[in-house]
PDB file of N, CA and C in Angstrom:
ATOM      1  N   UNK A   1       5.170   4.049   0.439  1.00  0.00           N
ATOM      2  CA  UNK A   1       5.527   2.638   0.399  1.00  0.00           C
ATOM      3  C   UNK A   1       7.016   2.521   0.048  1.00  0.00           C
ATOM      4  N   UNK A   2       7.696   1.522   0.676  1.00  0.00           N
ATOM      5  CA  UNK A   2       8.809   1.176   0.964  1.00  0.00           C
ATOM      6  C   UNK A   2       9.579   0.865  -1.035  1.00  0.00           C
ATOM      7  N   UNK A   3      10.515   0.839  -1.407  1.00  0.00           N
ATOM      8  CA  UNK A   3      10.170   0.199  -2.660  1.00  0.00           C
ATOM      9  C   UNK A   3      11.361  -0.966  -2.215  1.00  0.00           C
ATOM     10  N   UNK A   4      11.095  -1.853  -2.658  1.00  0.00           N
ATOM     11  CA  UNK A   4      12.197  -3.063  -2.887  1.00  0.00           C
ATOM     12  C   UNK A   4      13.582  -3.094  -3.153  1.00  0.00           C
ATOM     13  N   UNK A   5      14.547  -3.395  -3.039  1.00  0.00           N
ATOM     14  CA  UNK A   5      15.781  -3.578  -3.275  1.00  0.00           C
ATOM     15  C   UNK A   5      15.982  -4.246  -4.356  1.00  0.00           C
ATOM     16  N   UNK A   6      17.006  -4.706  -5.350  1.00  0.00           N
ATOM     17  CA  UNK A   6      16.922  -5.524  -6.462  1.00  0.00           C
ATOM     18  C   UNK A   6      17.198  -6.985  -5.587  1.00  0.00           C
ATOM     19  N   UNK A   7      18.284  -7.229  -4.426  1.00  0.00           N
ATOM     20  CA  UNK A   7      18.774  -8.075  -3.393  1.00  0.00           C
ATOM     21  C   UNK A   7      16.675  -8.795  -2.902  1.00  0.00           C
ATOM     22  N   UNK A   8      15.970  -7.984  -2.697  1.00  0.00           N
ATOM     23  CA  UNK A   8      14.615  -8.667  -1.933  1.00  0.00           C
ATOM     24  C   UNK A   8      13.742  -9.034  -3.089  1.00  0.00           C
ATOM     25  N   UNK A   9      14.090  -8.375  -4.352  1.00  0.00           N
ATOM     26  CA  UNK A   9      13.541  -8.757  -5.725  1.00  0.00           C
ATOM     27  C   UNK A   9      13.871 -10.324  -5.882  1.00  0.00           C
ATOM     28  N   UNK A  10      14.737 -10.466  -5.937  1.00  0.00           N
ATOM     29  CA  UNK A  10      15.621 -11.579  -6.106  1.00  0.00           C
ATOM     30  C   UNK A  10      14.569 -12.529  -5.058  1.00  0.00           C
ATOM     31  N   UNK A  11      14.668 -12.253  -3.805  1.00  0.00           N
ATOM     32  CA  UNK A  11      14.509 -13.183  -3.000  1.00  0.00           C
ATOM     33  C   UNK A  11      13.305 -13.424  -3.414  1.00  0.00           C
ATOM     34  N   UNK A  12      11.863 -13.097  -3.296  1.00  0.00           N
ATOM     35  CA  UNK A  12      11.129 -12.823  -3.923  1.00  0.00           C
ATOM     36  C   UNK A  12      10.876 -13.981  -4.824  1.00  0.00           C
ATOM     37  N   UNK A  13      11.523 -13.922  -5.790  1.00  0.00           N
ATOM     38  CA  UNK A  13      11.347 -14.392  -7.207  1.00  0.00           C
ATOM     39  C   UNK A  13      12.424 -16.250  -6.797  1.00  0.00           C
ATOM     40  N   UNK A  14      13.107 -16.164  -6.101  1.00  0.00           N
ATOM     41  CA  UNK A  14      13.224 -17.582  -5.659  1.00  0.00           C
ATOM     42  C   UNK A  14      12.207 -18.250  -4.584  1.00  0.00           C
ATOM     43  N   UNK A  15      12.124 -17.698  -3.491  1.00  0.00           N
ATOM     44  CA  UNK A  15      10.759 -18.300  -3.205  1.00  0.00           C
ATOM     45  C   UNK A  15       9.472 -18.921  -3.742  1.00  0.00           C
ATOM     46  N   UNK A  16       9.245 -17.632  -5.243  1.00  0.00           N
ATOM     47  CA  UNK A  16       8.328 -18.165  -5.550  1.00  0.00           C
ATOM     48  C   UNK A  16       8.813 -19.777  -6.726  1.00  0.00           C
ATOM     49  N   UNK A  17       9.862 -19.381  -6.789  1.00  0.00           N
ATOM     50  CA  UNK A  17      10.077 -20.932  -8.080  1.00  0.00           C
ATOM     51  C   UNK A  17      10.576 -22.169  -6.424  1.00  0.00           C
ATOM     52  N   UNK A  18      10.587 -21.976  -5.808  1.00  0.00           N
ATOM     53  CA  UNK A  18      10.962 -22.913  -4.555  1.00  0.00           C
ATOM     54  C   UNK A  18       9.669 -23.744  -4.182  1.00  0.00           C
ATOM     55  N   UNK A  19       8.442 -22.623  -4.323  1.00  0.00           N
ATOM     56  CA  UNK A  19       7.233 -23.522  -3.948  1.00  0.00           C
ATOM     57  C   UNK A  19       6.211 -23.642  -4.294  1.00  0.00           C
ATOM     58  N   UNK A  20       6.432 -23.504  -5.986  1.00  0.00           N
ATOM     59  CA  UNK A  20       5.944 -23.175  -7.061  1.00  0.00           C
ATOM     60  C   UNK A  20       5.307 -24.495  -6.797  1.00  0.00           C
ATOM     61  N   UNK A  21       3.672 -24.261  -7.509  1.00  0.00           N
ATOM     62  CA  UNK A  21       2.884 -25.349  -7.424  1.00  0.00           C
ATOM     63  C   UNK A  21       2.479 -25.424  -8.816  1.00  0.00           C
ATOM     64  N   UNK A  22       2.734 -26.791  -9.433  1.00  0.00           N
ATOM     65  CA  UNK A  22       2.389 -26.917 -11.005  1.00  0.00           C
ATOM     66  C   UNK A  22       0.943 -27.382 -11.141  1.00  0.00           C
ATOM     67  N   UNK A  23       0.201 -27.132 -10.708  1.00  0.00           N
ATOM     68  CA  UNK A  23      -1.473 -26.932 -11.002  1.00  0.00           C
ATOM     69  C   UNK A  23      -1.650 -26.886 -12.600  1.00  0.00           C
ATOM     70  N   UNK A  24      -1.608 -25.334 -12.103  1.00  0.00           N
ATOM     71  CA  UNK A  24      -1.978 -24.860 -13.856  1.00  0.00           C
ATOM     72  C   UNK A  24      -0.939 -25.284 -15.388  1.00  0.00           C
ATOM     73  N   UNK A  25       0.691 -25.448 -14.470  1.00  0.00           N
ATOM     74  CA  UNK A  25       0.649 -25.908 -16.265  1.00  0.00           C
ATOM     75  C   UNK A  25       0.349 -27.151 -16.826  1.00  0.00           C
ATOM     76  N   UNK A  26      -0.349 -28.402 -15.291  1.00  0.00           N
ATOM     77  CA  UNK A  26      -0.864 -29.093 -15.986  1.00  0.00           C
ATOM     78  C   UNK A  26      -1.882 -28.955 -16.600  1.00  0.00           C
ATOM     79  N   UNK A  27      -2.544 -28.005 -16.262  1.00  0.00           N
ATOM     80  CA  UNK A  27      -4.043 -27.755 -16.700  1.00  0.00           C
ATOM     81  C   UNK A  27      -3.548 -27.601 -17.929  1.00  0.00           C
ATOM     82  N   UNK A  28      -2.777 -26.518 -18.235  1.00  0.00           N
ATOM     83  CA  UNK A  28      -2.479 -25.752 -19.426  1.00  0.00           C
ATOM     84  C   UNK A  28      -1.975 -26.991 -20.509  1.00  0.00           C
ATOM     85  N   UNK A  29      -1.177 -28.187 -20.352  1.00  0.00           N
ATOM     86  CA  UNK A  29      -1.231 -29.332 -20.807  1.00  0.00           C
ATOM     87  C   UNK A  29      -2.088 -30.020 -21.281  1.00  0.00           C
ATOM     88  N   UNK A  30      -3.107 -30.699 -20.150  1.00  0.00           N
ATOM     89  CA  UNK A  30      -4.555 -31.335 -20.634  1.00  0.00           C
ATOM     90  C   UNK A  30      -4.761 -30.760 -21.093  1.00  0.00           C
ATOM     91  N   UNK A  31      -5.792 -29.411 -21.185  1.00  0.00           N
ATOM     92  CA  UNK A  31      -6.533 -28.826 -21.756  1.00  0.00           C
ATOM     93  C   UNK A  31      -6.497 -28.270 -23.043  1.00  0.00           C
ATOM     94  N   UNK A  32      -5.013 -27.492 -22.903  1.00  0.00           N
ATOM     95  CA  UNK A  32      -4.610 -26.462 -24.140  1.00  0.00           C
ATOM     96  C   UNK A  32      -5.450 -25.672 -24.472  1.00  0.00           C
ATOM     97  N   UNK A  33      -5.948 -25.767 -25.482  1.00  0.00           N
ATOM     98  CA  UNK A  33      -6.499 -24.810 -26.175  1.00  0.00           C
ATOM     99  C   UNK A  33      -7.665 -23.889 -25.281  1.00  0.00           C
ATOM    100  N   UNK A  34      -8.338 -22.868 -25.625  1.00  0.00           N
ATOM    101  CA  UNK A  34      -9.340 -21.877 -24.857  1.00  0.00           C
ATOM    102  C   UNK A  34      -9.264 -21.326 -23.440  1.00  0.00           C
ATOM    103  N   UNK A  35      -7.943 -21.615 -23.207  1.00  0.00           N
ATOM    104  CA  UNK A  35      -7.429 -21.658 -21.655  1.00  0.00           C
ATOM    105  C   UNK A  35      -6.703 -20.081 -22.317  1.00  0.00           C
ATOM    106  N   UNK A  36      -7.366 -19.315 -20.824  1.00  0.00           N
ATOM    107  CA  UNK A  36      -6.457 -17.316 -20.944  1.00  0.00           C
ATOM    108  C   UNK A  36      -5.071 -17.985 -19.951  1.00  0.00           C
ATOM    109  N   UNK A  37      -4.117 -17.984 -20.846  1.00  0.00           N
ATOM    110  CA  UNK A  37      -3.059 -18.111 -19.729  1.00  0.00           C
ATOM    111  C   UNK A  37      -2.638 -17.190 -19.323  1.00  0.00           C
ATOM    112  N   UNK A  38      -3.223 -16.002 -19.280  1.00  0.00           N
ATOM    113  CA  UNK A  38      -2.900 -14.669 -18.180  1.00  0.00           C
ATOM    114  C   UNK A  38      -3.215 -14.591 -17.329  1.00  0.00           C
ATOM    115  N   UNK A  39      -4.140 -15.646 -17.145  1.00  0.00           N
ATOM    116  CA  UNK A  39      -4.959 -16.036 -15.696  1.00  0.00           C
ATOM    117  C   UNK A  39      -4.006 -17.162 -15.548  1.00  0.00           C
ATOM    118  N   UNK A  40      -3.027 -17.836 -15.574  1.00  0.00           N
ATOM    119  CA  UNK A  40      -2.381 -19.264 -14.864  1.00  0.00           C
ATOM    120  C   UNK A  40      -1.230 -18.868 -14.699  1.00  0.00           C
ATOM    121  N   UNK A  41      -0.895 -19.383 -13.425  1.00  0.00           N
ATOM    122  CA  UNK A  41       0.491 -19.167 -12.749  1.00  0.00           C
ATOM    123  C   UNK A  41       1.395 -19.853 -13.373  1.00  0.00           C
ATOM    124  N   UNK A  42       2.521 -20.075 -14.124  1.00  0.00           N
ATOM    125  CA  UNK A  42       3.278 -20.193 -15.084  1.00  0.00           C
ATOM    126  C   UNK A  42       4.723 -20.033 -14.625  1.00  0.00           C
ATOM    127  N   UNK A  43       5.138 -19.527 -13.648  1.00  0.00           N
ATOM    128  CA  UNK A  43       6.510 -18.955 -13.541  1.00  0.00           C
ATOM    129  C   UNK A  43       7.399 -19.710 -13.010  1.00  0.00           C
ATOM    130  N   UNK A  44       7.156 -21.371 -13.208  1.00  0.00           N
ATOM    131  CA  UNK A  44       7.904 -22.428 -12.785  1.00  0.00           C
ATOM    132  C   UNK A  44       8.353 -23.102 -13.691  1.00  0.00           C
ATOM    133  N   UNK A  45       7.980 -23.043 -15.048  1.00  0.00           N
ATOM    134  CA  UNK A  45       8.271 -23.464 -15.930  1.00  0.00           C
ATOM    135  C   UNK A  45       9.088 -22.887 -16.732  1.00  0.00           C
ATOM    136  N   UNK A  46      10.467 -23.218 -16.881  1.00  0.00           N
ATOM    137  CA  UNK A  46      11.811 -22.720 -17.486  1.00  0.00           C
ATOM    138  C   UNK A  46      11.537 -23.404 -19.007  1.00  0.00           C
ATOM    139  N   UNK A  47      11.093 -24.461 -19.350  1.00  0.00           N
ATOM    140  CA  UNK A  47      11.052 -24.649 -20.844  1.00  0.00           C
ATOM    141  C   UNK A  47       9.732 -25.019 -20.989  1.00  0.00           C
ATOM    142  N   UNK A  48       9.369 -24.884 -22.649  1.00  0.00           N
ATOM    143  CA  UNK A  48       8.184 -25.385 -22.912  1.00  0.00           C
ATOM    144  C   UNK A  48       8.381 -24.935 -24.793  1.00  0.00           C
ATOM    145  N   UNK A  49       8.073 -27.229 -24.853  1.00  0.00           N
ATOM    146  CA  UNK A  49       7.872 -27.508 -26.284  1.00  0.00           C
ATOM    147  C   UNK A  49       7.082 -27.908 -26.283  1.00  0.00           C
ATOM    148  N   UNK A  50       5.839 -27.017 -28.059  1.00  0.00           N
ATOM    149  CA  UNK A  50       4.535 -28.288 -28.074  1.00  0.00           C
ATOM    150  C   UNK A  50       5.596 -28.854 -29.409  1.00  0.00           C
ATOM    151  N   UNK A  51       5.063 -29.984 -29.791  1.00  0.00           N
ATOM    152  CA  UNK A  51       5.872 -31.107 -30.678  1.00  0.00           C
ATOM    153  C   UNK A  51       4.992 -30.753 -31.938  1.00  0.00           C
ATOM    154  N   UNK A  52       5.093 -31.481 -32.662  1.00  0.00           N
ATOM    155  CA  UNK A  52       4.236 -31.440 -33.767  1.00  0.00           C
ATOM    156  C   UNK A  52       3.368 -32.315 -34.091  1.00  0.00           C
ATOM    157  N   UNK A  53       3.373 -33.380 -33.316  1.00  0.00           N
ATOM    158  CA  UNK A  53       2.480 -34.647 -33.090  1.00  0.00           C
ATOM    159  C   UNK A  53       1.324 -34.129 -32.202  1.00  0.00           C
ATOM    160  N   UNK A  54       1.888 -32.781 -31.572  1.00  0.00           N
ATOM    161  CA  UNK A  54       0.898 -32.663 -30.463  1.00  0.00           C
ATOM    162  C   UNK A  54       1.073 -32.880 -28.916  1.00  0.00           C
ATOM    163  N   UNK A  55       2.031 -33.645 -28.640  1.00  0.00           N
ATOM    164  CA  UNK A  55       2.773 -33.574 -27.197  1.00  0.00           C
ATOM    165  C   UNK A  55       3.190 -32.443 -27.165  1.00  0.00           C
ATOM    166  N   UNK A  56       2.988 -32.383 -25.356  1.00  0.00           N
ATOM    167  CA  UNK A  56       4.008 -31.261 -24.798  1.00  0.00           C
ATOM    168  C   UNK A  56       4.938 -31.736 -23.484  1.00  0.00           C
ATOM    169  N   UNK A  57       5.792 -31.203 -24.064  1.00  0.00           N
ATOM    170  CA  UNK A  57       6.960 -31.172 -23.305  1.00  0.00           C
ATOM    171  C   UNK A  57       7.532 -29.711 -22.337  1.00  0.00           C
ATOM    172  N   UNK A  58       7.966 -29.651 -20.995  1.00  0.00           N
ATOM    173  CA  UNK A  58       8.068 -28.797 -19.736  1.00  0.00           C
ATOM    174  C   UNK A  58       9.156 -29.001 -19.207  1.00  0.00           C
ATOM    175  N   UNK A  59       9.921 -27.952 -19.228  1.00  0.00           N
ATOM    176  CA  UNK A  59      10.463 -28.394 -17.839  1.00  0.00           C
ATOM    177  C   UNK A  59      10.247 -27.370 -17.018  1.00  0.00           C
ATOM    178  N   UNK A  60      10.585 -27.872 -15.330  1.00  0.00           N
ATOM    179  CA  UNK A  60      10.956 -26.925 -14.621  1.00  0.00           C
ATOM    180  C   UNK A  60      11.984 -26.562 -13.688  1.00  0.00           C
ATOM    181  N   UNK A  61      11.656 -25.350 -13.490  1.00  0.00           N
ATOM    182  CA  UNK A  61      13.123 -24.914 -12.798  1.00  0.00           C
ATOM    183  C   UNK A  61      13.425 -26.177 -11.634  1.00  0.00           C
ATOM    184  N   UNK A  62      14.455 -25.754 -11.572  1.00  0.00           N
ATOM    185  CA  UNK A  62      14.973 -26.635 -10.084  1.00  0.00           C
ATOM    186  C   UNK A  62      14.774 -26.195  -8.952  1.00  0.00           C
ATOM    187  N   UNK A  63      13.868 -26.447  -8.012  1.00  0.00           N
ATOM    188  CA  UNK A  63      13.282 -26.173  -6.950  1.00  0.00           C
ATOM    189  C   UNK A  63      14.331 -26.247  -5.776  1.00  0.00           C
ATOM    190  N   UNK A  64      15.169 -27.467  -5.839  1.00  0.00           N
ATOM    191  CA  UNK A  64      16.085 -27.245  -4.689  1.00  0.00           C
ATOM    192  C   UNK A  64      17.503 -26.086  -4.820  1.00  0.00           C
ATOM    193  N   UNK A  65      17.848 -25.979  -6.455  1.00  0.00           N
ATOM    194  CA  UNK A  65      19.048 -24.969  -6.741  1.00  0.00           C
ATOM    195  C   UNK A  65      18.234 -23.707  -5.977  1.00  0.00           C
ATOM    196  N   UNK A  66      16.906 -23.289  -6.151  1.00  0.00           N
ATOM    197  CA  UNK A  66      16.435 -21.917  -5.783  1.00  0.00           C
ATOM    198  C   UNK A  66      16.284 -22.183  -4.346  1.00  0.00           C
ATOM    199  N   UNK A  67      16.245 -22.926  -3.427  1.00  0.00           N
ATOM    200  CA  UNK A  67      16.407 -23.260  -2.157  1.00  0.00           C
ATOM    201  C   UNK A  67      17.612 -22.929  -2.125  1.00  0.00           C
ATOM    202  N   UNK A  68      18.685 -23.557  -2.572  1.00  0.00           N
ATOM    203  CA  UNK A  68      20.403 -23.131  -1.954  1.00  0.00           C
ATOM    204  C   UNK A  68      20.351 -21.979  -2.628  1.00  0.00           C
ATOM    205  N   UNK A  69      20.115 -21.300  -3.049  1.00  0.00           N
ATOM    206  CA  UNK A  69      20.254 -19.650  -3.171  1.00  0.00           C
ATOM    207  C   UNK A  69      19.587 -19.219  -1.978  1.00  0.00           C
ATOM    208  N   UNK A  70      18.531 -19.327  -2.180  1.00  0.00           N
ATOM    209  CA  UNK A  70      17.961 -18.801  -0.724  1.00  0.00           C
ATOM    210  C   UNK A  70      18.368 -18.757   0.119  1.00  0.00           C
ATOM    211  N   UNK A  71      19.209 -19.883   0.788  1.00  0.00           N
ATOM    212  CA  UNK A  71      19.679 -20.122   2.197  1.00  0.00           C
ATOM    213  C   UNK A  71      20.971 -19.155   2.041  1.00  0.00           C
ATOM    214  N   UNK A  72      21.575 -19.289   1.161  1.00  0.00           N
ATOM    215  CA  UNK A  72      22.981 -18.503   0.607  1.00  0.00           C
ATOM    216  C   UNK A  72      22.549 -17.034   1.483  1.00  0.00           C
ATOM    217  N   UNK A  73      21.535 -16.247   0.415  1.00  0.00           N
ATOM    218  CA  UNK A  73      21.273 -15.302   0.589  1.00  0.00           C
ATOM    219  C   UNK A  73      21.023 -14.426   2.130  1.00  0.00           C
ATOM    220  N   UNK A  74      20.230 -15.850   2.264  1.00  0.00           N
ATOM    221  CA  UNK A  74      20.076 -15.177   4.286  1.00  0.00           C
ATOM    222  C   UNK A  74      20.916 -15.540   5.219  1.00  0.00           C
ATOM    223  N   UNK A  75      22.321 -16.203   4.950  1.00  0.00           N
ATOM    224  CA  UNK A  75      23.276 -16.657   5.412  1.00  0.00           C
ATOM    225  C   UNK A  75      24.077 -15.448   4.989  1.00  0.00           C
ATOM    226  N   UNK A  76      23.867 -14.344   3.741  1.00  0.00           N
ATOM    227  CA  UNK A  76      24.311 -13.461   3.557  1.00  0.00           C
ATOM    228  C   UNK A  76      24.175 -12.268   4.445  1.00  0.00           C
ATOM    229  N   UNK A  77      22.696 -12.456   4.545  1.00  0.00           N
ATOM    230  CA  UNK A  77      22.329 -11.359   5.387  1.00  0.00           C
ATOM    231  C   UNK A  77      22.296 -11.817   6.812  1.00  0.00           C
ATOM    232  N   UNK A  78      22.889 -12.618   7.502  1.00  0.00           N
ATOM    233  CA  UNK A  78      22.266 -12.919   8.462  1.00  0.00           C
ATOM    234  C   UNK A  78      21.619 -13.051   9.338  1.00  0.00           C
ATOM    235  N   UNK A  79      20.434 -13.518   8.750  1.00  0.00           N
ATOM    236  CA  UNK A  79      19.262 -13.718   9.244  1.00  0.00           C
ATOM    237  C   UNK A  79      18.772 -14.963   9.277  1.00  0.00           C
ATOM    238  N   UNK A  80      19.880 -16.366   9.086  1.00  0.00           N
ATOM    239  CA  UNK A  80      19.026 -17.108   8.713  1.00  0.00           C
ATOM    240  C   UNK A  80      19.510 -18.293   9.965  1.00  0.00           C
ATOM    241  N   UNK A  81      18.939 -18.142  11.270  1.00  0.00           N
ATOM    242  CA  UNK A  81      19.296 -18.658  12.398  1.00  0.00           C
ATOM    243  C   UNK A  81      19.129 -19.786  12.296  1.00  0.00           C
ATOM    244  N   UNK A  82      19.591 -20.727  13.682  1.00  0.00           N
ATOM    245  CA  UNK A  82      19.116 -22.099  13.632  1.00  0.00           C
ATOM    246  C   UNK A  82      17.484 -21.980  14.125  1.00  0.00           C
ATOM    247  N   UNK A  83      16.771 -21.391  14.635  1.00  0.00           N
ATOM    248  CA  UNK A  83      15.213 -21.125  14.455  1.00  0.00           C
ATOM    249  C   UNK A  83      14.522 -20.663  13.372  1.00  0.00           C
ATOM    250  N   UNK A  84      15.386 -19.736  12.299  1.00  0.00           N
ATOM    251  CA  UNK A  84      14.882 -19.206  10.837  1.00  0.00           C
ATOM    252  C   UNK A  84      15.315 -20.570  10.012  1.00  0.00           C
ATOM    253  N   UNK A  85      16.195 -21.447   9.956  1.00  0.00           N
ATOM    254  CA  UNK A  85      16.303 -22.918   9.472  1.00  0.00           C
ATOM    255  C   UNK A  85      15.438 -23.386   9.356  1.00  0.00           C
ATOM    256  N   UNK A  86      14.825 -23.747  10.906  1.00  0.00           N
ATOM    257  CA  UNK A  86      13.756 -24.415  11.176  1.00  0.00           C
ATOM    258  C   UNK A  86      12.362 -24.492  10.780  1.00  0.00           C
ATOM    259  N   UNK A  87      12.286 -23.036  10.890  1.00  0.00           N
ATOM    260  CA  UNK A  87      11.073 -22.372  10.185  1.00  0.00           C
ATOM    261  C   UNK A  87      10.560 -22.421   8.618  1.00  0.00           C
ATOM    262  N   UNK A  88      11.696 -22.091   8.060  1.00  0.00           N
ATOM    263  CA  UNK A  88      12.100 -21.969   6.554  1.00  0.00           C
ATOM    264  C   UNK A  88      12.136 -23.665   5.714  1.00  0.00           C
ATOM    265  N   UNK A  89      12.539 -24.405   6.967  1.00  0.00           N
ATOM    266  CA  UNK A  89      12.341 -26.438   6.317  1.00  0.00           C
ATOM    267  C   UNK A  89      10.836 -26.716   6.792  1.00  0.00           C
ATOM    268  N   UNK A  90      10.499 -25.951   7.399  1.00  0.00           N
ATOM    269  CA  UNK A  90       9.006 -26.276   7.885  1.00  0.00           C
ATOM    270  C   UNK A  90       8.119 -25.399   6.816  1.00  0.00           C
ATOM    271  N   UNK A  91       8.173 -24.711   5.935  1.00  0.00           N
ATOM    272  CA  UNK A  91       7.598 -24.564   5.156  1.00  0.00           C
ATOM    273  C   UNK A  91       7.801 -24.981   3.892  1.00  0.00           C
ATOM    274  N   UNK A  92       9.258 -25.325   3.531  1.00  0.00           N
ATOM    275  CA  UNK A  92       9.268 -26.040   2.221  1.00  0.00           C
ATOM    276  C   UNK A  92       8.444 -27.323   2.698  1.00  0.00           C
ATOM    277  N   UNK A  93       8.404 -28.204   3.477  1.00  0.00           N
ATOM    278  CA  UNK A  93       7.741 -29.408   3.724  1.00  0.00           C
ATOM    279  C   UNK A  93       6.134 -29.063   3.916  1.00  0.00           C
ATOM    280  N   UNK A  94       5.604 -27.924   3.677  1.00  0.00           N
ATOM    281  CA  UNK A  94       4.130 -27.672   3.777  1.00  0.00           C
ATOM    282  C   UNK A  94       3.925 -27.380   1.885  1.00  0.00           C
ATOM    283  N   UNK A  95       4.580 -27.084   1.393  1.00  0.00           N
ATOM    284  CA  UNK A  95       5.072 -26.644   0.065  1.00  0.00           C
ATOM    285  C   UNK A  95       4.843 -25.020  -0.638  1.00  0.00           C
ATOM    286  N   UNK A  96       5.399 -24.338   0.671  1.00  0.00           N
ATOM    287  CA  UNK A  96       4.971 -22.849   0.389  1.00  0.00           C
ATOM    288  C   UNK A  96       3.965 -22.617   0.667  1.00  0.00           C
ATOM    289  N   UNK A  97       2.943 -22.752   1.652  1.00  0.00           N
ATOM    290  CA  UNK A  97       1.583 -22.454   2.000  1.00  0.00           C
ATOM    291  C   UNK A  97       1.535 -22.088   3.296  1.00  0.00           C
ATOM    292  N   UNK A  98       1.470 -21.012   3.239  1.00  0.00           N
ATOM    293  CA  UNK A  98       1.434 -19.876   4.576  1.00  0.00           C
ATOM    294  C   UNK A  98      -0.167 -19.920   5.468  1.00  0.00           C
TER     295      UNK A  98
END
């Protein structure tokens, strides 16, 4: 098996905060407590305060900054045609679902 580049690591890891679906940390919100969060996808969320009242507070990454990296990147490599454009806005508008 091929191993990865740190350059496709990267890419990789912006894609996934690009079409990152916040499901679970709402779950992880409502619910809180008795929830395995080793089982919840999590990796969209750049901050996280619980308060002391008991609110929680999230943020998340910026979905479109990890888009202009992306495009950067395959504009680096060039690969990122006016048909790979096309392709690539046609899946952010599905929201990452292949």
């Amino acid at each position: 098996m091929k191993k990865s580049t740190g350059r496709e690591k990267i890419i990789r890891y912006l894609e996934r905060l690009a079409f990152y679906r916040p499901n679970d940390s709402i779950r992880m919100a409502m619910e809180g407590e008795g929830l395995d969060i080793r089982r919840l996808h999590l990796e969209g969320i750049a901050e996280f305060k619980l308060q002391a009242n008991g609110t929680v507070e999230m943020k998340f990454f910026d979905r479109l900054k990890a888009i202009e990296l992306l495009m950067e990147l395959e504009e680096d490599r060039g690969e990122l045609s006016v048909g790979g454009l096309q392709n690539f806005l046609d899946e952010v508008g599905r929201g990452g679902e292949a």
